[in-house]
Every structure is written in C-alpha cells, then in structure tokens.
C-alpha atoms as a PDB file:
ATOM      1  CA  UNK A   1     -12.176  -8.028  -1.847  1.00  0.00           C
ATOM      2  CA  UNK A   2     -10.941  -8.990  -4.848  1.00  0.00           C
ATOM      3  CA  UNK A   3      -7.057  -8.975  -5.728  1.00  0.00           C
ATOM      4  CA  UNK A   4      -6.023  -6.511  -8.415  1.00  0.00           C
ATOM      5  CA  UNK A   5      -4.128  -7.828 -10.892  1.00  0.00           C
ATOM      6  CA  UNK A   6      -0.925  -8.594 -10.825  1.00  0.00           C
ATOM      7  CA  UNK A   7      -0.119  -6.920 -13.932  1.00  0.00           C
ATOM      8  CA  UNK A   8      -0.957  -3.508 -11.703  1.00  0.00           C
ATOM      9  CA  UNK A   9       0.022  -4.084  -8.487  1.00  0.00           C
ATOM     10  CA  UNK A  10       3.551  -5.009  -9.638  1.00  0.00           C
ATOM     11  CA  UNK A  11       3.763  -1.247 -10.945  1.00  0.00           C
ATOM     12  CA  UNK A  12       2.770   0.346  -8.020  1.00  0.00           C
ATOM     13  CA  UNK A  13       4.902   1.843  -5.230  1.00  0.00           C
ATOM     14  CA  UNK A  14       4.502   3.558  -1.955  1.00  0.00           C
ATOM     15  CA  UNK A  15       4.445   7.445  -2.568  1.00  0.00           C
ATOM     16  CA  UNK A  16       6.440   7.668   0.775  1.00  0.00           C
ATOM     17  CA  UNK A  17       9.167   4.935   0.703  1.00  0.00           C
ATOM     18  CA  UNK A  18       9.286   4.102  -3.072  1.00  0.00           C
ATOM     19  CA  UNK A  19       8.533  -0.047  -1.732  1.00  0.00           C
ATOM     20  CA  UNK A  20       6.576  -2.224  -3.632  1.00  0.00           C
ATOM     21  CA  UNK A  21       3.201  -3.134  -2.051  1.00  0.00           C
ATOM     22  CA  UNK A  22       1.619  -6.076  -0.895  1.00  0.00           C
ATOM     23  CA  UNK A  23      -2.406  -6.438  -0.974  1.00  0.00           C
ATOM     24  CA  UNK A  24      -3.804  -7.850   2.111  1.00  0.00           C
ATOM     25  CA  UNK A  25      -7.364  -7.666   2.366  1.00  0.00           C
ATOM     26  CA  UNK A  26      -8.871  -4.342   1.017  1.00  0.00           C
ATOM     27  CA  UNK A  27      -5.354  -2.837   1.301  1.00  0.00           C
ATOM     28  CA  UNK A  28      -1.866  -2.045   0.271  1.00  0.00           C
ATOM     29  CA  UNK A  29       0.898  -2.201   2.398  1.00  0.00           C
ATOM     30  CA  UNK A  30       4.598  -1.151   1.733  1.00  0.00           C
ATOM     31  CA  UNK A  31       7.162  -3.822   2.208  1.00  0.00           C
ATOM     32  CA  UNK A  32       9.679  -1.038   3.484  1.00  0.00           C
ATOM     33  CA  UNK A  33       9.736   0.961   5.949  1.00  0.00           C
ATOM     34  CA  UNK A  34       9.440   4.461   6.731  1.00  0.00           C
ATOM     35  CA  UNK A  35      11.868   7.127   8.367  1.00  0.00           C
ATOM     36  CA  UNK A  36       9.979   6.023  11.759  1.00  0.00           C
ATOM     37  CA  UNK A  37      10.546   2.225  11.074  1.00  0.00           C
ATOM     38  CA  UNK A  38       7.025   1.385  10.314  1.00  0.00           C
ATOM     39  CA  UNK A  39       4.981  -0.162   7.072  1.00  0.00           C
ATOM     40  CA  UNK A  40       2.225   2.310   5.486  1.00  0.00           C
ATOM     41  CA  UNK A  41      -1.126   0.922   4.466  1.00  0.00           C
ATOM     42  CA  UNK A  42      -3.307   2.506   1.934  1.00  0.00           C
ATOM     43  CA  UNK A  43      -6.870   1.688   1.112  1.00  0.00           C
ATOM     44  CA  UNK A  44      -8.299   0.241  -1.722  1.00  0.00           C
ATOM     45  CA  UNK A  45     -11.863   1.918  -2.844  1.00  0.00           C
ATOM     46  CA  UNK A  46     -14.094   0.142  -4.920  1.00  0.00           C
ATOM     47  CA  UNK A  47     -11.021  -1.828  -6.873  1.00  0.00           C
ATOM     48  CA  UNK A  48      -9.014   1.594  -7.065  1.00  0.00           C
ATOM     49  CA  UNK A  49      -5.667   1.803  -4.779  1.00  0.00           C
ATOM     50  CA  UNK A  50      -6.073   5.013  -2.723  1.00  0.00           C
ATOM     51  CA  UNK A  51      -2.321   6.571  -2.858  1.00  0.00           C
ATOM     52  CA  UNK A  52      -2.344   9.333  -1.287  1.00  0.00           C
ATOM     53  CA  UNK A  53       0.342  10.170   1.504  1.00  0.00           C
ATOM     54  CA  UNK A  54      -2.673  11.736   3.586  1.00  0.00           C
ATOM     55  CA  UNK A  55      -4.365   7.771   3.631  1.00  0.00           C
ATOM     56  CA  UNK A  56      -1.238   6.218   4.432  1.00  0.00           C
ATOM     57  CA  UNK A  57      -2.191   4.534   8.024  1.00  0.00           C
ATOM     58  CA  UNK A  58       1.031   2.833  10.218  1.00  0.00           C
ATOM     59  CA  UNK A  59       0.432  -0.815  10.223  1.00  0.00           C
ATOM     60  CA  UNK A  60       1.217  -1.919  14.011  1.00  0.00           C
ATOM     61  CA  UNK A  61       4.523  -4.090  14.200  1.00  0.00           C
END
C-alpha cells in the first residue's frame, strides 16, 4: 500500500481521541489512547482513510 502523503496525513486526526495517526500498512492508527486505554485503527480504501468511528478496530497492546 502506498503511503499517503505527508502533506495529508499530518492533518488528520482520530474522530475519537483527537491523536494524530500513524500509517502502518493499509491503516491508520491513533497515537493516543482511548477512554479504555487502547489505540484505534481505521482502514484505508483504495488510497482514501476510512474515518468513521463505526471502522475504528482496537489494535491489541
């Protein structure tokens, strides 16, 4: 998967926690935490960042 630019990914934010998200592989995760303790992933769909609190998917610890 291809990384989106930097110019965009910069801008973006977790709808949940307001973090800043990392890419890894074909998806986003937050860099904080959640009110359970836990990073949220998101998908990324054909180049487009899916972020949407219903795709949000724990990432184990």
């Amino acid at each position: 998967m291809p990384r989106l630019p930097v110019q965009i990914a910069s801008l973006l934010r977790c709808p949940l926690t307001g973090s800043a998200l990392e890419q890894i592989g074909d998806t986003l995760v937050s860099l904080g935490t959640d009110e359970k303790g836990q990073r949220l992933s998101y998908p990324i769909s054909e180049g487009i960042p899916i972020l949407l609190t219903q795709e949000a998917q724990s990432v184990p610890n």
